[in-house]
Structures are given as C-alpha cells and as structure tokens.
Protein backbone atom coordinates (compact mmCIF):
# COMPACT_ATOMS: atom_id res chain seq x y z
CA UNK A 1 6.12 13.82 -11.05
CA UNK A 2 9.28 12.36 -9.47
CA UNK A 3 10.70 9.06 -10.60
CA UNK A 4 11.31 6.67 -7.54
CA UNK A 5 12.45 3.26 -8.51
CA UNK A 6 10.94 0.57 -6.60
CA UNK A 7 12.60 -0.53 -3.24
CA UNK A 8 12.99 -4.26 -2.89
CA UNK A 9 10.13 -5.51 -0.86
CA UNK A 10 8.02 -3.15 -3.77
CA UNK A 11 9.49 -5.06 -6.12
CA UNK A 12 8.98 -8.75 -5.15
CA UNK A 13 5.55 -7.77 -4.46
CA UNK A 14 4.69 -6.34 -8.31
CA UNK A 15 6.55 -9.29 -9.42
CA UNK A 16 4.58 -12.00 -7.56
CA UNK A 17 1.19 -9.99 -8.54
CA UNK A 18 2.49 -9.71 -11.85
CA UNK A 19 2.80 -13.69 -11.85
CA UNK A 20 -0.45 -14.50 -10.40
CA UNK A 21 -2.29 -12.16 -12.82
CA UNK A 22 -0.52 -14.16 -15.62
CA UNK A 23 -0.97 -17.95 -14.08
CA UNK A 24 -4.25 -17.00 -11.76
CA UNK A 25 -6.21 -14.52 -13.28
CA UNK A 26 -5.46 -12.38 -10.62
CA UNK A 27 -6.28 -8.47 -10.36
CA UNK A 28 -3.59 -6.05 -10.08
CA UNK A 29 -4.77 -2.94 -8.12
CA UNK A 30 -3.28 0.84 -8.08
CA UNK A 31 -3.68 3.92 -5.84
CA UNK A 32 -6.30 6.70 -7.38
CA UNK A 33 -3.97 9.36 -6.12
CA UNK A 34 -0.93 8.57 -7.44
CA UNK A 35 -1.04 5.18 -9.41
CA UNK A 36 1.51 3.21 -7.76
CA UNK A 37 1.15 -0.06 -7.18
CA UNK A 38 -1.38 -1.07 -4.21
CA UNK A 39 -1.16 -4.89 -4.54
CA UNK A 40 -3.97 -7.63 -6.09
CA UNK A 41 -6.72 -9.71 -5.52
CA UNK A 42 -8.97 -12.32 -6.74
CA UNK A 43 -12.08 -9.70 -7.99
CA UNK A 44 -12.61 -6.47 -8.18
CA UNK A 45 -16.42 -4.68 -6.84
CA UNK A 46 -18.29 -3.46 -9.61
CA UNK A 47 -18.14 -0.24 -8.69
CA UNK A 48 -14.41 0.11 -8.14
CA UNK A 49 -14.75 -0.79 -12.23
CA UNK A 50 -17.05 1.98 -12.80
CA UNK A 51 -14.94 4.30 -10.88
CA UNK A 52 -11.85 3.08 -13.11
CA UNK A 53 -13.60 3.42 -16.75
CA UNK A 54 -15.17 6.80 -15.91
CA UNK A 55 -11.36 8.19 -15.04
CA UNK A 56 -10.19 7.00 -18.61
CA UNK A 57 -10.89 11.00 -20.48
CA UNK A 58 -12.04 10.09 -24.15
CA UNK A 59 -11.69 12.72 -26.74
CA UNK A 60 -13.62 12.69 -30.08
C-alpha cells in the first residue's frame, strides 16, 4: 500500500470528527475497501457493526 498524506480539506475534516467523537460521542466512519477516512455521524446501523466485528480475523 502507498502512503498518501492527507490533503488539507482531508485533514480539517479528520480533525473536526476527531473532536466531535471526543466532546460528542460522535462515530468516526472508514471505507471497507481501503480504510481511509469516510467521515462521522451520530450512530451507526446495527448491521454496519456486525459487518465491522466479523472483519476483525481472531486467531487462537
């Protein structure tokens, strides 16, 4: 994978989600494909949660 640092407009945006996950309880979302940074919101569906914790491999 190729590094790409974060434009400006990218970055103000991370930074204000950043901040309202901290102050506002706020969800940060990422792409599936390539997990960048696809913005926030106030809740997440529960299946877009299911999705998530399914992805996570777990090795015993």
């Amino acid at each position: 994978m190729d590094f790409r640092p974060l434009n400006e407009l990218e970055r103000r945006h991370l930074i204000t989600a950043l901040r309202g996950n901290a102050d506002g309880n706020r969800v940060l979302l990422m792409d599936r494909k390539d997990t960048s940074f696809a913005g926030s919101a106030e809740e997440v569906p529960d299946e877009e949660v299911i999705n998530a914790i399914k992805s996570v491999p777990c090795h015993y």
